[in-house]
Protein backbone atom coordinates (compact mmCIF):
# COMPACT_ATOMS: atom_id res chain seq x y z
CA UNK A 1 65.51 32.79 -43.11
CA UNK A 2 62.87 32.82 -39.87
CA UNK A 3 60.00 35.36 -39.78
CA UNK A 4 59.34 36.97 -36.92
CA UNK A 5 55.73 39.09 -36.35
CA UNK A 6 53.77 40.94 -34.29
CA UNK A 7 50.34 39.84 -33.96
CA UNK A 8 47.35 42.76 -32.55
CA UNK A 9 44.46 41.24 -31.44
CA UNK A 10 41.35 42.98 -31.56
CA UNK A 11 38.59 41.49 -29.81
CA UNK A 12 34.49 41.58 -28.66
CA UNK A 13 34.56 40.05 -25.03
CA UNK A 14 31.68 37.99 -24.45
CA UNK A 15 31.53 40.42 -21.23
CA UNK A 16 28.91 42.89 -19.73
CA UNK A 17 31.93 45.22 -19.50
CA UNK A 18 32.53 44.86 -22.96
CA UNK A 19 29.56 45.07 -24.18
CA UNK A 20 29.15 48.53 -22.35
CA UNK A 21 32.71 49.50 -23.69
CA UNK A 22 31.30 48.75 -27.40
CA UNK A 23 28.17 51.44 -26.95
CA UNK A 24 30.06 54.01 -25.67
CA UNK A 25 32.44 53.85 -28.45
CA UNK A 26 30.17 52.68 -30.94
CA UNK A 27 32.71 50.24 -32.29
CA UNK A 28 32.48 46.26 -32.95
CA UNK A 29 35.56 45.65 -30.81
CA UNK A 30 36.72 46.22 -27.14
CA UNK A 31 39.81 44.97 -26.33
CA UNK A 32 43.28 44.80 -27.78
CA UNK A 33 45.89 41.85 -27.38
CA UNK A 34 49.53 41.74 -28.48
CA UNK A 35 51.49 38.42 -28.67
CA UNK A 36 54.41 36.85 -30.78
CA UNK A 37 52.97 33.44 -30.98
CA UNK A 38 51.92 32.94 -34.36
CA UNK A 39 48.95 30.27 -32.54
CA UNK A 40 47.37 33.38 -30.62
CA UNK A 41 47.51 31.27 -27.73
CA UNK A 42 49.56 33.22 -25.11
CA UNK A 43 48.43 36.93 -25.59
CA UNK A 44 49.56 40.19 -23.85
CA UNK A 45 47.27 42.37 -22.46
CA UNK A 46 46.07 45.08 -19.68
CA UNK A 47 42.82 43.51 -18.24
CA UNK A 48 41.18 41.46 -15.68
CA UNK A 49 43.09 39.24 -14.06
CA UNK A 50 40.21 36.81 -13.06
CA UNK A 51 36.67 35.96 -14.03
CA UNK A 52 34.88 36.83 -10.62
CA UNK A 53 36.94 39.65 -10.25
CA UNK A 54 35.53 42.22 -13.16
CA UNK A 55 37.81 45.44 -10.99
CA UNK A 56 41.14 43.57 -10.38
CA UNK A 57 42.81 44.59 -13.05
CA UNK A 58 46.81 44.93 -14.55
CA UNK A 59 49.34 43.43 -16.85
CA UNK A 60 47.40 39.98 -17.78
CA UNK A 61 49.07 36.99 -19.50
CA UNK A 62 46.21 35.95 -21.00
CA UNK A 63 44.97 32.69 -22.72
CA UNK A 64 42.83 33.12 -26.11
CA UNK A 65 40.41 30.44 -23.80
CA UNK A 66 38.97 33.41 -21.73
CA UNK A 67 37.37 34.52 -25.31
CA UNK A 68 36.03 31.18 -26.17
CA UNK A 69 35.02 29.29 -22.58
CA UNK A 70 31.64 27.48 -22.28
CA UNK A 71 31.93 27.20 -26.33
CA UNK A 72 31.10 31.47 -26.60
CA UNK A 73 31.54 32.47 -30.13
CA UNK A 74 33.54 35.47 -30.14
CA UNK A 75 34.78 37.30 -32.92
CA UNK A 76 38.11 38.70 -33.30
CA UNK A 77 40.29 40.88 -35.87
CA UNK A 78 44.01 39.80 -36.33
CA UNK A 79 47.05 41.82 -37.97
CA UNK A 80 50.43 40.76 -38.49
CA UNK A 81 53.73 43.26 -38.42
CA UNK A 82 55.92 42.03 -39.72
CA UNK A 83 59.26 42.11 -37.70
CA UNK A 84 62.95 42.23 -38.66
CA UNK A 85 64.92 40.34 -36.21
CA UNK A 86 66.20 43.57 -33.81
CA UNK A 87 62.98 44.67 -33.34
CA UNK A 88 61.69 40.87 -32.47
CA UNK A 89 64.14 40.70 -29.79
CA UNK A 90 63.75 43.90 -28.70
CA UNK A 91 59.87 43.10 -28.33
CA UNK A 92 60.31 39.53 -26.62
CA UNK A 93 62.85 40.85 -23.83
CA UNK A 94 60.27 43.56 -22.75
CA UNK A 95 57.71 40.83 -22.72
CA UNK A 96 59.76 38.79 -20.69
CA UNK A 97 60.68 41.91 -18.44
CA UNK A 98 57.23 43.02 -17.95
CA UNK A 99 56.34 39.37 -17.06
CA UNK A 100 59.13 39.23 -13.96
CA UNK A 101 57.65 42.21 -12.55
CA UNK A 102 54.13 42.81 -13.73
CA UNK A 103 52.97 43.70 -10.24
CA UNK A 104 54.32 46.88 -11.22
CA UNK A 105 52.21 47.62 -13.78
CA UNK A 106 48.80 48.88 -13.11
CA UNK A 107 45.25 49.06 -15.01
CA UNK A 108 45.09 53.12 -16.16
CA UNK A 109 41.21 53.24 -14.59
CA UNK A 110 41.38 56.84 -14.64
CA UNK A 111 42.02 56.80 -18.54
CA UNK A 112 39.59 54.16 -19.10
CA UNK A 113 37.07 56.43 -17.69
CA UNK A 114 37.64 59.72 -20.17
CA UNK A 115 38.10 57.25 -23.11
CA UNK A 116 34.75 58.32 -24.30
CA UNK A 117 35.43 61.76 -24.27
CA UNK A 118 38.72 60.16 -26.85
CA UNK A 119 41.30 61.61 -23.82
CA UNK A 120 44.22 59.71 -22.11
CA UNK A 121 45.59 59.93 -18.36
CA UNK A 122 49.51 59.90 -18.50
CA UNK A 123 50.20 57.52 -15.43
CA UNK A 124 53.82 55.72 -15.20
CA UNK A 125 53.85 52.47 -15.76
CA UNK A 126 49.99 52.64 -16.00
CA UNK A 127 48.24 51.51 -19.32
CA UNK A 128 44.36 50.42 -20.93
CA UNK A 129 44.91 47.74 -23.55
CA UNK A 130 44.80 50.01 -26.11
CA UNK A 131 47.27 51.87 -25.37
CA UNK A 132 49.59 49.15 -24.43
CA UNK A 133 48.96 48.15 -27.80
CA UNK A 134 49.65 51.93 -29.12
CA UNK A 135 53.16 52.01 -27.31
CA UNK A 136 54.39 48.85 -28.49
CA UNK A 137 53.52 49.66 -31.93
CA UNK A 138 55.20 53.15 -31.54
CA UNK A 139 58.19 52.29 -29.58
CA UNK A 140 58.79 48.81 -30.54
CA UNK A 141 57.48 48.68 -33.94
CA UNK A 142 57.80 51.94 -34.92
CA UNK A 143 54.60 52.21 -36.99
CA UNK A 144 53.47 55.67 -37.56
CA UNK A 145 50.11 55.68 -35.52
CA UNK A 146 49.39 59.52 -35.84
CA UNK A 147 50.73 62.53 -34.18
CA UNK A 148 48.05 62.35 -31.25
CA UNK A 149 49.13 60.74 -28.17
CA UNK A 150 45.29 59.09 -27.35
CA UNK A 151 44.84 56.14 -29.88
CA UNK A 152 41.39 54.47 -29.47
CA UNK A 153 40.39 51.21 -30.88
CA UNK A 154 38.95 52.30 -33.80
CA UNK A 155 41.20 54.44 -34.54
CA UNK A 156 43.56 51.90 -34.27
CA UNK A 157 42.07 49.50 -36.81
CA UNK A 158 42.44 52.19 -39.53
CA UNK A 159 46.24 52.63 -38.72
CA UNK A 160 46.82 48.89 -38.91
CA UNK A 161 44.35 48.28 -41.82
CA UNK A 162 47.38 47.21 -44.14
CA UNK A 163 48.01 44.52 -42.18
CA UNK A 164 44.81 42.77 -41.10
CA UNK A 165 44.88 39.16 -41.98
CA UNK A 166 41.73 37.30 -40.27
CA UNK A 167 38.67 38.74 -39.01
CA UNK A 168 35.75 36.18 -37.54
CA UNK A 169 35.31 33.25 -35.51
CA UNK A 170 38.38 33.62 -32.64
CA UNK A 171 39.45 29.59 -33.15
CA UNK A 172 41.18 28.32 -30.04
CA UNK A 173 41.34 24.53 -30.43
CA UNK A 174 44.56 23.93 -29.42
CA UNK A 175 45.29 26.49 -26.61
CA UNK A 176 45.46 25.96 -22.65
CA UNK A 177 45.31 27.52 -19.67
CA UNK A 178 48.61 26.85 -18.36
CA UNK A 179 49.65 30.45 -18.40
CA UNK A 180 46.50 31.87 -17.63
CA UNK A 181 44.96 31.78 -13.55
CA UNK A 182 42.06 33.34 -14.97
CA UNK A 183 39.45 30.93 -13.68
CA UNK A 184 40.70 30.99 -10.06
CA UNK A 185 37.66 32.05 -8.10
CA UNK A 186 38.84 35.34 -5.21
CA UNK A 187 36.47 35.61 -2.65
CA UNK A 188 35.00 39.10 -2.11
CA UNK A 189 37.76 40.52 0.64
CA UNK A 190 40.26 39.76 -0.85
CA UNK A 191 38.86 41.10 -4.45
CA UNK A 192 37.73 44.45 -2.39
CA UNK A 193 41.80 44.67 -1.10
CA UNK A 194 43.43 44.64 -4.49
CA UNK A 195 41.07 46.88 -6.04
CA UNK A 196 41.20 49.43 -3.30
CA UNK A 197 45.24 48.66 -3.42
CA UNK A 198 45.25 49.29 -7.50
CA UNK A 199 43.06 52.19 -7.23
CA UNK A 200 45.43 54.34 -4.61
CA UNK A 201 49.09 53.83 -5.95
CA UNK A 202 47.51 54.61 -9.38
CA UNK A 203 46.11 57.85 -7.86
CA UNK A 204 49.30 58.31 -5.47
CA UNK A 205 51.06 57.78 -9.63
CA UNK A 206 48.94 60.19 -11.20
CA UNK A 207 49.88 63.35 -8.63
CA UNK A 208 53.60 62.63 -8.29
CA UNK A 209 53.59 62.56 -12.34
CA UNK A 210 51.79 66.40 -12.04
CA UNK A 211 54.36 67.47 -9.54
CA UNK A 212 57.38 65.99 -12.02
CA UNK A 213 55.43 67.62 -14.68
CA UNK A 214 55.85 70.97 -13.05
C-alpha cells in the first residue's frame, strides 16, 4: 500500500531578511515550507518571488536551490505527517488550485510586521509562511496546533516535535530550477509597481474584512 506525507520545512535563509527575522524572534529558523515531494525539491511557500526583489512577495513555488545557491550551507528542520489517502488528495488539489491562481494570493505584510509582538492580521486570502503552514496543518491535516489562532515558528516546532525526522545540512543535489523563476533579475520600476500593487489590495483586503466583520 503507497504512503503518502506531508513534509514542513523549517528553514534559516542565508538572507539579511532572515537573519533579522531570527533576532527578533530569537529562534534558529525563519521560514516554513510545505511540499508532498518526498525529495524536498518543489516546496510551497509564502515568500519572495525573486532574488533582487526582497518586497515582491506572494504564493512562491519554490525550489530547495534558493537555500543552497553559490554552495551556501543552510540548515534546515524536516517533519513528516503522515497522510491517509483522503487527506493526500485533499492536500494536492488545493496545491494544484492555489498554483492556477496564485496571483490571488498575497504576502500578509501587515502580519509579518506584529509577528514580534506574537499577533496575526486576518486578511483573505492573505498569509506569512507560517501561517500557511499553520492552516494546512489545521484544515488539511487536522493536527491539533493549539487553541490560539497566531502560531509562530517556534511555536510550531514544539507542536510538530513528534514528527521531526532530519535536522542539518539542507542537501539539494538533485533538484532544479525548472519550477522556480527565482533568479530572474526585475529591474527597479517594475519591482517598485508590484510592491506598491501588493501593498494596496492587501490594505483595500484588510478594511473590507473589518466592515464584513461588523
Amino acid at each position: 500500500m503507497k504512503k503518502y506525507n506531508l513534509y514542513v520545512l523549517l528553514t534559516k535563509t542565508p538572507f539579511k531578511t532572515g537573519k533579522f527575522i531570527r533576532k527578533m524572534t530569537n529562534f534558529e529558523y525563519n521560514h516554513v515550507s510545505i511540499t508532498l515531494d518526498k525529495n524536498l525539491n518543489t516546496l510551497h511557500s509564502f515568500a519572495r518571488k525573486y532574488k533582487n526583489a526582497t518586497f515582491f512577495s506572494g504564493l512562491v513555488t519554490e525550489s530547495s536551490l534558493r537555500y543552497t545557491e553559490d554552495n551556501k550551507k543552510t540548515k534546515v528542520m524536516v517533519y513528516k505527517i503522515p497522510l491517509n489517502p483522503k487527506k493526500y488528495i485533499k492536500i494536492k488539489k488545493y496545491l494544484d488550485y492555489l498554483s492556477k491562481h496564485k496571483n490571488d494570493y498575497l504576502y500578509n505584510f501587515y502580519s509579518a510586521l506584529v509577528y514580534p509582538l506574537h499577533k496575526k492580521v486576518r486578511i483573505k486570502k492573505a498569509y506569512t509562511c507560517c501561517e500557511f503552514a499553520v492552516h494546512i496543518l489545521r484544515d488539511y491535516c487536522k493536527l491539533d496546533l493549539g487553541q490560539k489562532e497566531y502560531c509562530s515558528i517556534k511555536e510550531l516546532s514544539v507542536y510538530l516535535k513528534d514528527y521531526k525526522v532530519y535536522e542539518g545540512i539542507f542537501k539539494t543535489e538533485n533538484a532544479s530550477w525548472e519550477c522556480d523563476p527565482y533568479l530572474q533579475k526585475q529591474n527597479i520600476f517594475y519591482k517598485y509597481y508590484k510592491v506598491m500593487g501588493i501593498y494596496g489590495r492587501l490594505t483595500l483586503r484588510f478594511f473590507k474584512g473589518l466592515i464584513i466583520r461588523k
